[in-house]
N, C-alpha and C. Protein backbone atom coordinates (compact mmCIF):
# COMPACT_ATOMS: atom_id res chain seq x y z
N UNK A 1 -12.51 59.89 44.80
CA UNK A 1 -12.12 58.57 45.23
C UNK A 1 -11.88 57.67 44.03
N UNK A 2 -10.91 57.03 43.95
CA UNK A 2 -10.56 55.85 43.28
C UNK A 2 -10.91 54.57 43.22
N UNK A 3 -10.91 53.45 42.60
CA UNK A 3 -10.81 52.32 42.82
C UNK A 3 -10.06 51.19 42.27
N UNK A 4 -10.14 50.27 42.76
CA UNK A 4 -8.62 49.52 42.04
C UNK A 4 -9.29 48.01 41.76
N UNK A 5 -9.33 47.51 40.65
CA UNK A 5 -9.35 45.49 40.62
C UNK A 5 -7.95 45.25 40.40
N UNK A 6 -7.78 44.19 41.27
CA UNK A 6 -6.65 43.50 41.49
C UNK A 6 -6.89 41.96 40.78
N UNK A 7 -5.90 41.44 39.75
CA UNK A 7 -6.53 40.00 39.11
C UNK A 7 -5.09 39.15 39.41
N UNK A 8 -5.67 38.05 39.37
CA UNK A 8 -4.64 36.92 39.68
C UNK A 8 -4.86 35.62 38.63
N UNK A 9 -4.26 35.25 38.25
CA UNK A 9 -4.31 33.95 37.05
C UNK A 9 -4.05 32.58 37.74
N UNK A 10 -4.81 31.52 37.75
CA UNK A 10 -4.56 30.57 38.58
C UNK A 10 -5.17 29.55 37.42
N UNK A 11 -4.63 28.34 37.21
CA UNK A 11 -5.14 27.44 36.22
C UNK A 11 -5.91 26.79 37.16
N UNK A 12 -7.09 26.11 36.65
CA UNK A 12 -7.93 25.17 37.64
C UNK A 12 -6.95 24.28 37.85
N UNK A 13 -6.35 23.27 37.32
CA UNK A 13 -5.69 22.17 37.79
C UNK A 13 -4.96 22.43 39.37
N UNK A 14 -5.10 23.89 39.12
CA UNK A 14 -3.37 24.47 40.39
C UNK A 14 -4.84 25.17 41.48
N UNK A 15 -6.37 24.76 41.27
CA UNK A 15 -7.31 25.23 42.57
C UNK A 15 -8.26 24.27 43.09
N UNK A 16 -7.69 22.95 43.08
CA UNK A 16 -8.35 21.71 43.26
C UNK A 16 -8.42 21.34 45.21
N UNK A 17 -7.06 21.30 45.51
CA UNK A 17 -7.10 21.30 47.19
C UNK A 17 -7.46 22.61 47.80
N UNK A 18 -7.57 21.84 49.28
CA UNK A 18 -7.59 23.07 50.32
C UNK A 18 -6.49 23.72 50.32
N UNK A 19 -5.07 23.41 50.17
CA UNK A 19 -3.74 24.08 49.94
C UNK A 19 -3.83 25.11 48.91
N UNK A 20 -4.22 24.47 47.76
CA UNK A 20 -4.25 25.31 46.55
C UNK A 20 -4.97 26.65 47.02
N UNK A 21 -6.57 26.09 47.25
CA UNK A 21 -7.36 27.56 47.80
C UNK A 21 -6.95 27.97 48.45
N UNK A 22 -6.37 27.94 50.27
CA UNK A 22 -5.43 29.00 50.82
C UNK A 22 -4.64 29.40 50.16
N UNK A 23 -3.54 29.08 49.15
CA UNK A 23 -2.51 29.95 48.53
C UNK A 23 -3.12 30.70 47.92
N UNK A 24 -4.39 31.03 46.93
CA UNK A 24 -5.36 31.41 46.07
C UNK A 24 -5.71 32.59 47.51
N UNK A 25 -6.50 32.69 48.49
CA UNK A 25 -6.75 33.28 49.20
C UNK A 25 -5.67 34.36 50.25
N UNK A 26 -4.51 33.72 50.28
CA UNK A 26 -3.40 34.55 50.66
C UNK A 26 -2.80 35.51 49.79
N UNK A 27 -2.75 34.95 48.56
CA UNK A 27 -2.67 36.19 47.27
C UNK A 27 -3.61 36.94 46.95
N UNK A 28 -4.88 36.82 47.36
CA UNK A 28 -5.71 37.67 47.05
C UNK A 28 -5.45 38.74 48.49
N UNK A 29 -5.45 38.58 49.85
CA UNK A 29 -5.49 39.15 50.78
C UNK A 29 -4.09 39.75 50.54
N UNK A 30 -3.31 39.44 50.31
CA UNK A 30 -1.59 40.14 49.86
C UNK A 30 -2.08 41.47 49.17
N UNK A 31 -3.09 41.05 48.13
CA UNK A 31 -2.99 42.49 47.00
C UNK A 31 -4.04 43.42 47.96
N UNK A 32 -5.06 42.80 48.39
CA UNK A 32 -5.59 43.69 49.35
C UNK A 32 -4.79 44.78 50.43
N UNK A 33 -3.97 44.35 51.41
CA UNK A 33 -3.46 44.89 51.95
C UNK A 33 -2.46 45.84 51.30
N UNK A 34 -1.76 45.19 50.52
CA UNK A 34 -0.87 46.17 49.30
C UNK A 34 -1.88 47.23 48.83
N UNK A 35 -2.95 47.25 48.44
CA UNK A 35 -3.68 48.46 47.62
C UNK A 35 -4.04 49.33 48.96
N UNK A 36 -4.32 48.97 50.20
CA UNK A 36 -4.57 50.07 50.98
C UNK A 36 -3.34 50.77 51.59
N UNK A 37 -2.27 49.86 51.75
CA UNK A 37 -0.75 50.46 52.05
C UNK A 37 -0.32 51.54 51.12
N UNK A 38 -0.63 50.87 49.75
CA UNK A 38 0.15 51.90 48.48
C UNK A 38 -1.02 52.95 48.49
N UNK A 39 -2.22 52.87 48.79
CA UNK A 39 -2.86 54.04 48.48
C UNK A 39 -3.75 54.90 49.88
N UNK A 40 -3.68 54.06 50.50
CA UNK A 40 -4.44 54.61 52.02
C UNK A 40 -5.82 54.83 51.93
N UNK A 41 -6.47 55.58 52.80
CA UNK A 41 -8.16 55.34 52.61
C UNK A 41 -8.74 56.06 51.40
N UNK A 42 -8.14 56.68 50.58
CA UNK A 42 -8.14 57.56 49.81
C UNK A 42 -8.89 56.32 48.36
N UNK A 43 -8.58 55.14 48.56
CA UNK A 43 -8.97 54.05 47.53
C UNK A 43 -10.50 53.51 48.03
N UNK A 44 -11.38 52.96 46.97
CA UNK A 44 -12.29 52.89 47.24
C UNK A 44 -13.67 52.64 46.28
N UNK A 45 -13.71 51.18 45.82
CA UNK A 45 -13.66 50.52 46.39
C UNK A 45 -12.60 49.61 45.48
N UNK A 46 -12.45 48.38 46.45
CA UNK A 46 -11.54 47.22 45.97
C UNK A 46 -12.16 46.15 45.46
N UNK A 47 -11.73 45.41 44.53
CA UNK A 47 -12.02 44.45 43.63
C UNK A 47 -10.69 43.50 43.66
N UNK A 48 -11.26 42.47 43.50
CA UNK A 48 -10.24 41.36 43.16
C UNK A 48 -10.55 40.71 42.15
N UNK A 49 -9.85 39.89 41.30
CA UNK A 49 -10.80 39.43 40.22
C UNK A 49 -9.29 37.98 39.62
N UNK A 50 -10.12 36.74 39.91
CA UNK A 50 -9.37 35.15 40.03
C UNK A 50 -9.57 34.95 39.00
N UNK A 51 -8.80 34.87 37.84
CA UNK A 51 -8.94 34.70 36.22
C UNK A 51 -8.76 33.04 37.01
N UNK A 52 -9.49 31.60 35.97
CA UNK A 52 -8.97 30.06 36.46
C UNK A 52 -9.17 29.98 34.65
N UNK A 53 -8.08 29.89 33.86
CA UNK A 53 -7.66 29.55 32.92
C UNK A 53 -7.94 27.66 33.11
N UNK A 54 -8.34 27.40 32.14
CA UNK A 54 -8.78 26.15 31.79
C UNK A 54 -9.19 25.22 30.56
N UNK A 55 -8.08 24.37 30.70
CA UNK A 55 -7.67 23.80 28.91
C UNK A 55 -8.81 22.41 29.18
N UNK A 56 -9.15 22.23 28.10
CA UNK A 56 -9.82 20.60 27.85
C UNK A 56 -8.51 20.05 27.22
N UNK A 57 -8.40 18.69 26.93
CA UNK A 57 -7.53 18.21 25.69
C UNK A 57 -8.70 17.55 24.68
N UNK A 58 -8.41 18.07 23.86
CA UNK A 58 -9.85 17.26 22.43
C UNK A 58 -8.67 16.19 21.60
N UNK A 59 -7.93 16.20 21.57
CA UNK A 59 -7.24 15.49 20.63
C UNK A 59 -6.03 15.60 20.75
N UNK A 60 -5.14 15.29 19.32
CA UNK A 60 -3.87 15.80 19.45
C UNK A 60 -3.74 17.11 19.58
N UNK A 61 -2.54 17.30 20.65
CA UNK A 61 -2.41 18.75 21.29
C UNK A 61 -0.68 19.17 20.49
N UNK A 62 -0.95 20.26 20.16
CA UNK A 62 0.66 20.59 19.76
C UNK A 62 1.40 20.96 20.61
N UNK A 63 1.98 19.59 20.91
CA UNK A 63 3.15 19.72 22.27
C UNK A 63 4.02 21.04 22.12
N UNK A 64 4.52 21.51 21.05
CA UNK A 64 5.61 22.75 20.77
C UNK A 64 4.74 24.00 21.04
N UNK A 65 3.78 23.83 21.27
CA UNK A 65 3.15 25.08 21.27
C UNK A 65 2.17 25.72 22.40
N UNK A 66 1.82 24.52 23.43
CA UNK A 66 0.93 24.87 24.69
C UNK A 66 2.22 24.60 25.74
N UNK A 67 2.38 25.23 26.91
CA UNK A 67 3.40 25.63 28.19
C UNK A 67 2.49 24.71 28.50
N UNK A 68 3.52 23.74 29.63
CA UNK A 68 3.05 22.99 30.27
C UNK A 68 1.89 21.72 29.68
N UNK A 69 1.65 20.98 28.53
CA UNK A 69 1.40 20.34 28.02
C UNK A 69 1.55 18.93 28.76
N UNK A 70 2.63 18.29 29.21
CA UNK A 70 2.43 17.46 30.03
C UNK A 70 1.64 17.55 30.98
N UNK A 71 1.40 18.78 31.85
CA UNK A 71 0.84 18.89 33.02
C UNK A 71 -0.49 18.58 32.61
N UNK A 72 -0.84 19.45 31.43
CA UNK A 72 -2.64 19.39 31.12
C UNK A 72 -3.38 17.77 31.29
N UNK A 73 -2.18 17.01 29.89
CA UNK A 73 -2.48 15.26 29.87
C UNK A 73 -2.24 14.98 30.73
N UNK A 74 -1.69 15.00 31.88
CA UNK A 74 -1.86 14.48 33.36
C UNK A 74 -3.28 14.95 34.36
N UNK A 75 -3.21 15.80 34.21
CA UNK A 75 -4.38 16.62 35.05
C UNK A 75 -5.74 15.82 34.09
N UNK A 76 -5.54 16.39 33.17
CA UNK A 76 -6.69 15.58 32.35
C UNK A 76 -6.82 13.74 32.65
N UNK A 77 -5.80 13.32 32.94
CA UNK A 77 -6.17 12.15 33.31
C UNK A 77 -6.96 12.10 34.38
N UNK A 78 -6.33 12.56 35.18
CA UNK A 78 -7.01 12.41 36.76
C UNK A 78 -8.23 12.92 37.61
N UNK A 79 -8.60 13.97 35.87
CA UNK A 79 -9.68 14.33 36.76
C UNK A 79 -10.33 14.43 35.28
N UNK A 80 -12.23 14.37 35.89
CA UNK A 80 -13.08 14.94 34.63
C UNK A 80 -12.95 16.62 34.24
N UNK A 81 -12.60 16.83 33.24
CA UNK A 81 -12.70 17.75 32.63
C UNK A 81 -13.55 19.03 33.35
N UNK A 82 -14.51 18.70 33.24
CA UNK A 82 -16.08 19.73 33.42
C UNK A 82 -16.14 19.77 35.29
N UNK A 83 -15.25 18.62 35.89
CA UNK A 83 -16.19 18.22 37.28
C UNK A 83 -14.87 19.05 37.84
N UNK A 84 -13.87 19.46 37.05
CA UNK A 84 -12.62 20.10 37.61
C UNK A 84 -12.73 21.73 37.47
N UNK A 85 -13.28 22.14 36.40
CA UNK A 85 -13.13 23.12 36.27
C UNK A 85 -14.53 23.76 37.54
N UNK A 86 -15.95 22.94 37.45
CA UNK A 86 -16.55 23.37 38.57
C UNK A 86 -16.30 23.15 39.87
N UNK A 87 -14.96 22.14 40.49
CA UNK A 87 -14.75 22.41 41.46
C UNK A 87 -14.02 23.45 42.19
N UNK A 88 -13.19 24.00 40.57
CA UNK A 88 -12.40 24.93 41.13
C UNK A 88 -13.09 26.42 41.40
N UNK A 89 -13.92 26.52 40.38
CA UNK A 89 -14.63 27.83 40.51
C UNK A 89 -15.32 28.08 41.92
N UNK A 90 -16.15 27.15 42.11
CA UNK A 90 -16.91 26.66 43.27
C UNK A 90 -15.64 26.65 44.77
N UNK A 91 -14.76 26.21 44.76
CA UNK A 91 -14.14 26.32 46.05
C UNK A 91 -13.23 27.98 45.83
N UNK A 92 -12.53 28.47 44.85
CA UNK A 92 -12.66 29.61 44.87
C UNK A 92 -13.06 30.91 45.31
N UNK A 93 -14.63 30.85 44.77
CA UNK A 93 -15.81 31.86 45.42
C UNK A 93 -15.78 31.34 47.09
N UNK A 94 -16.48 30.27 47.20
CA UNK A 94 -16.65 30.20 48.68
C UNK A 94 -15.33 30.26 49.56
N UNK A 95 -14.02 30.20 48.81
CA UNK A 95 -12.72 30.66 50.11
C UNK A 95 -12.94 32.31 50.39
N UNK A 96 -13.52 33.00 48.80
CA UNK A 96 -12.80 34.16 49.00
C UNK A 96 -14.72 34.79 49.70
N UNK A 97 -15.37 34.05 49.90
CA UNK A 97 -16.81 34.90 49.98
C UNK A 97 -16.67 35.46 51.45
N UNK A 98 -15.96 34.65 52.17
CA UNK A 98 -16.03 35.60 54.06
C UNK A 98 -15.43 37.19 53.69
N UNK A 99 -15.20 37.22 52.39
CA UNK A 99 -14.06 38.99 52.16
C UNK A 99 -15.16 40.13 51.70
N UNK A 100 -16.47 39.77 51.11
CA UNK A 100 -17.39 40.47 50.33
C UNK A 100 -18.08 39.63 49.42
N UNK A 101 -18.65 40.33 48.35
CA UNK A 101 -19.93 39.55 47.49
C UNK A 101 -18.69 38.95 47.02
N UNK A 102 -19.11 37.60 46.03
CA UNK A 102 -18.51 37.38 44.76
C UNK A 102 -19.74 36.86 43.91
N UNK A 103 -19.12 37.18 42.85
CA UNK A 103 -19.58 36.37 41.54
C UNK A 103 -19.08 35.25 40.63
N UNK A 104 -19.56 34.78 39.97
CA UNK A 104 -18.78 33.76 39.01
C UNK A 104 -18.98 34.10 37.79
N UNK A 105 -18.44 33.53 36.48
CA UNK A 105 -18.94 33.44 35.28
C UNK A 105 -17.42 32.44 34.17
N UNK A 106 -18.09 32.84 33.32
CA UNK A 106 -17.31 31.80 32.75
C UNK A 106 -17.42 32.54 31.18
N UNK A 107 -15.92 32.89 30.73
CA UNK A 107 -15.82 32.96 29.05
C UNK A 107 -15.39 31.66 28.00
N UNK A 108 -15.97 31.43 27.00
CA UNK A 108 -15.51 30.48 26.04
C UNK A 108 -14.99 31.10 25.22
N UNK A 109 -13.44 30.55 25.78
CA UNK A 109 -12.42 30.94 24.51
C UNK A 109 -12.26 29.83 23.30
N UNK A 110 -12.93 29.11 23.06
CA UNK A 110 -13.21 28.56 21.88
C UNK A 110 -11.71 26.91 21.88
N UNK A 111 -11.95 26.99 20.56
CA UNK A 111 -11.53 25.24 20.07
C UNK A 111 -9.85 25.70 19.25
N UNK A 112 -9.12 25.28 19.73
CA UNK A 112 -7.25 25.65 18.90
C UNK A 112 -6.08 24.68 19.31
N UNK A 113 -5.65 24.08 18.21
CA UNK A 113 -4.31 23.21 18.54
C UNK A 113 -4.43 22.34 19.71
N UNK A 114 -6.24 21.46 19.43
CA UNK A 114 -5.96 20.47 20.13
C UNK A 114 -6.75 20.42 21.34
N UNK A 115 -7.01 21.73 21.80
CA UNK A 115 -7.57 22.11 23.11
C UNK A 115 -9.33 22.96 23.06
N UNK A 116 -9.80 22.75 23.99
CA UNK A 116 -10.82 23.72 24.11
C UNK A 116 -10.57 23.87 25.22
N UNK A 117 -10.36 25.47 25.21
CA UNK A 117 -9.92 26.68 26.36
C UNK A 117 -11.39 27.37 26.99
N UNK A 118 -11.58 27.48 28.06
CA UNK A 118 -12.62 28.50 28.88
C UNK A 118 -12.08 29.20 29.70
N UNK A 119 -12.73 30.73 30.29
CA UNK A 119 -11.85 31.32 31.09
C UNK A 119 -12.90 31.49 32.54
N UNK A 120 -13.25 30.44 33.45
CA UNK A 120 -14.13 30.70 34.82
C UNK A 120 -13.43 32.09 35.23
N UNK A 121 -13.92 33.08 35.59
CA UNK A 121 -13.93 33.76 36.66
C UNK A 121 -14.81 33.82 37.91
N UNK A 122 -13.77 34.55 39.42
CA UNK A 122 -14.49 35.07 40.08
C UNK A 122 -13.64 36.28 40.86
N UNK A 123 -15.08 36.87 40.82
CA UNK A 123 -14.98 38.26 41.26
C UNK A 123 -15.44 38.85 42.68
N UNK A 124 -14.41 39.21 43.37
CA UNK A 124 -14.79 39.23 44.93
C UNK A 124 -14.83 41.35 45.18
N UNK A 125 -15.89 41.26 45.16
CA UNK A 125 -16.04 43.04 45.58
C UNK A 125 -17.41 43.49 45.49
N UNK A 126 -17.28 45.07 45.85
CA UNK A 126 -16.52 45.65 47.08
C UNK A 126 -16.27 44.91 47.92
N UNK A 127 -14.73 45.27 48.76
CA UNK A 127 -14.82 44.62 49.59
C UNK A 127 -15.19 45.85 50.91
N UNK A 128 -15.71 45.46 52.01
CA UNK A 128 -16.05 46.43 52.86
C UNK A 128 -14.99 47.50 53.66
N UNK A 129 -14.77 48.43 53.93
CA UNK A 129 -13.43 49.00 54.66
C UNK A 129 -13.26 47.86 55.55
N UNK A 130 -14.06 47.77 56.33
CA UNK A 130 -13.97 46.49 58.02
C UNK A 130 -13.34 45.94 57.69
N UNK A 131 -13.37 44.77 56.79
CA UNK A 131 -12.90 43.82 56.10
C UNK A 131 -11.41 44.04 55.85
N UNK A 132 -11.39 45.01 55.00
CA UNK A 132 -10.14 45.59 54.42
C UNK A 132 -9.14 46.33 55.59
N UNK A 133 -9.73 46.86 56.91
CA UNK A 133 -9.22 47.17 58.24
C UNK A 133 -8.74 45.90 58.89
N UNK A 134 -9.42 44.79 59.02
CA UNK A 134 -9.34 43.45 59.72
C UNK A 134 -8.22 42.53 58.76
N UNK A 135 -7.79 42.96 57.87
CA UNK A 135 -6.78 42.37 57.06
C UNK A 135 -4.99 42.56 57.42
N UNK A 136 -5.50 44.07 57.02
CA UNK A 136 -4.34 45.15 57.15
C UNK A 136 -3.90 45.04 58.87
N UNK A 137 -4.63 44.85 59.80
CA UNK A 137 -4.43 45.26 61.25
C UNK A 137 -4.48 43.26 61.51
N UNK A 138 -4.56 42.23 61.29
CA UNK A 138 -4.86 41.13 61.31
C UNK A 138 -5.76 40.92 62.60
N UNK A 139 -6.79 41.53 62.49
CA UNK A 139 -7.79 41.07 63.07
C UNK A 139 -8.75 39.99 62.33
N UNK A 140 -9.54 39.82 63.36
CA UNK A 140 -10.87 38.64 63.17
C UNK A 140 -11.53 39.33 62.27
N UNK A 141 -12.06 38.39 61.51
CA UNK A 141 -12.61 39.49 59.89
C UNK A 141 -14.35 39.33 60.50
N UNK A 142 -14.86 40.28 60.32
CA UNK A 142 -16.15 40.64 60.74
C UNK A 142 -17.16 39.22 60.39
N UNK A 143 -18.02 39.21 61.03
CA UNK A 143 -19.11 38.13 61.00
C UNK A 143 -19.76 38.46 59.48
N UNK A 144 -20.32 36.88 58.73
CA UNK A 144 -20.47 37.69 57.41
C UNK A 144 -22.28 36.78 57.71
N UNK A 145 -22.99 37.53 57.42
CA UNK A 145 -24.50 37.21 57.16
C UNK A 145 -24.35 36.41 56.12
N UNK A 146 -25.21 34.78 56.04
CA UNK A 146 -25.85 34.80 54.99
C UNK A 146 -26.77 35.31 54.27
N UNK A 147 -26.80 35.26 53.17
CA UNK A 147 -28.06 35.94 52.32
C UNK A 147 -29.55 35.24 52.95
């Protein structure tokens, strides 16, 4: 038996609404159903894994050199820094937690041209066959226990 992680790149700024998280949650259920189509029961288990790329601005930023640079100084206006990046992680996990466990964590990619970069992840797996049956067949996704 095999198994497959499936990752998706989403900047926090772009996982702030409820819109954002359903689109975040429809792409994750997309690759789900895709990995049991392309591979059948023969896969096992599934992983998903929500890279949320996330810039600070510290200073001058080298406009020629960060994509989307306006967007950051805007986003950075409008929201705190720290209270954005934990909202996104935080609504994240709990869209994707009715699918299986998740986890969180967070890498520091350090201080460059202006910015301090971190990389939140979360990681939603195994996910259960049921689960992964109730996707593929669009059924009601199984009752999930709290811990």
């Amino acid at each position: 038996m095999r198994g497959v992680a499936e990752f998706k790149a989403v900047r926090t700024c772009s996982a702030q609404s409820t819109g954002d998280l359903t689109r975040i949650y429809k792409m994750v259920t997309a690759d789900i159903i895709k990995c049991r189509s392309q591979y059948g029961d023969v896969l096992s288990p599934i992983h998903s894994v929500v890279l949320l790329p996330h810039a600070q601005v510290m200073g001058r930023v080298a406009e020629h050199v960060i994509k989307d640079v306006y967007k950051l100084l805007w986003t950075g206006q409008l929201f705190q820094a720290d209270t954005m990046r934990e909202k996104a992680v935080s609504g994240v996990a709990a869209r994707l937690e009715p699918l299986g466990p998740v986890r969180t964590g967070m890498i520091d990619g350090g201080k460059a041209l202006g910015m301090h970069v971190t990389l939140p992840y979360v990681i939603l797996g195994p996910i259960m066959s049921d689960t992964v049956d109730a996707l593929v067949n669009k059924w009601e996704l199984p009752a999930v226990t709290p811990p």
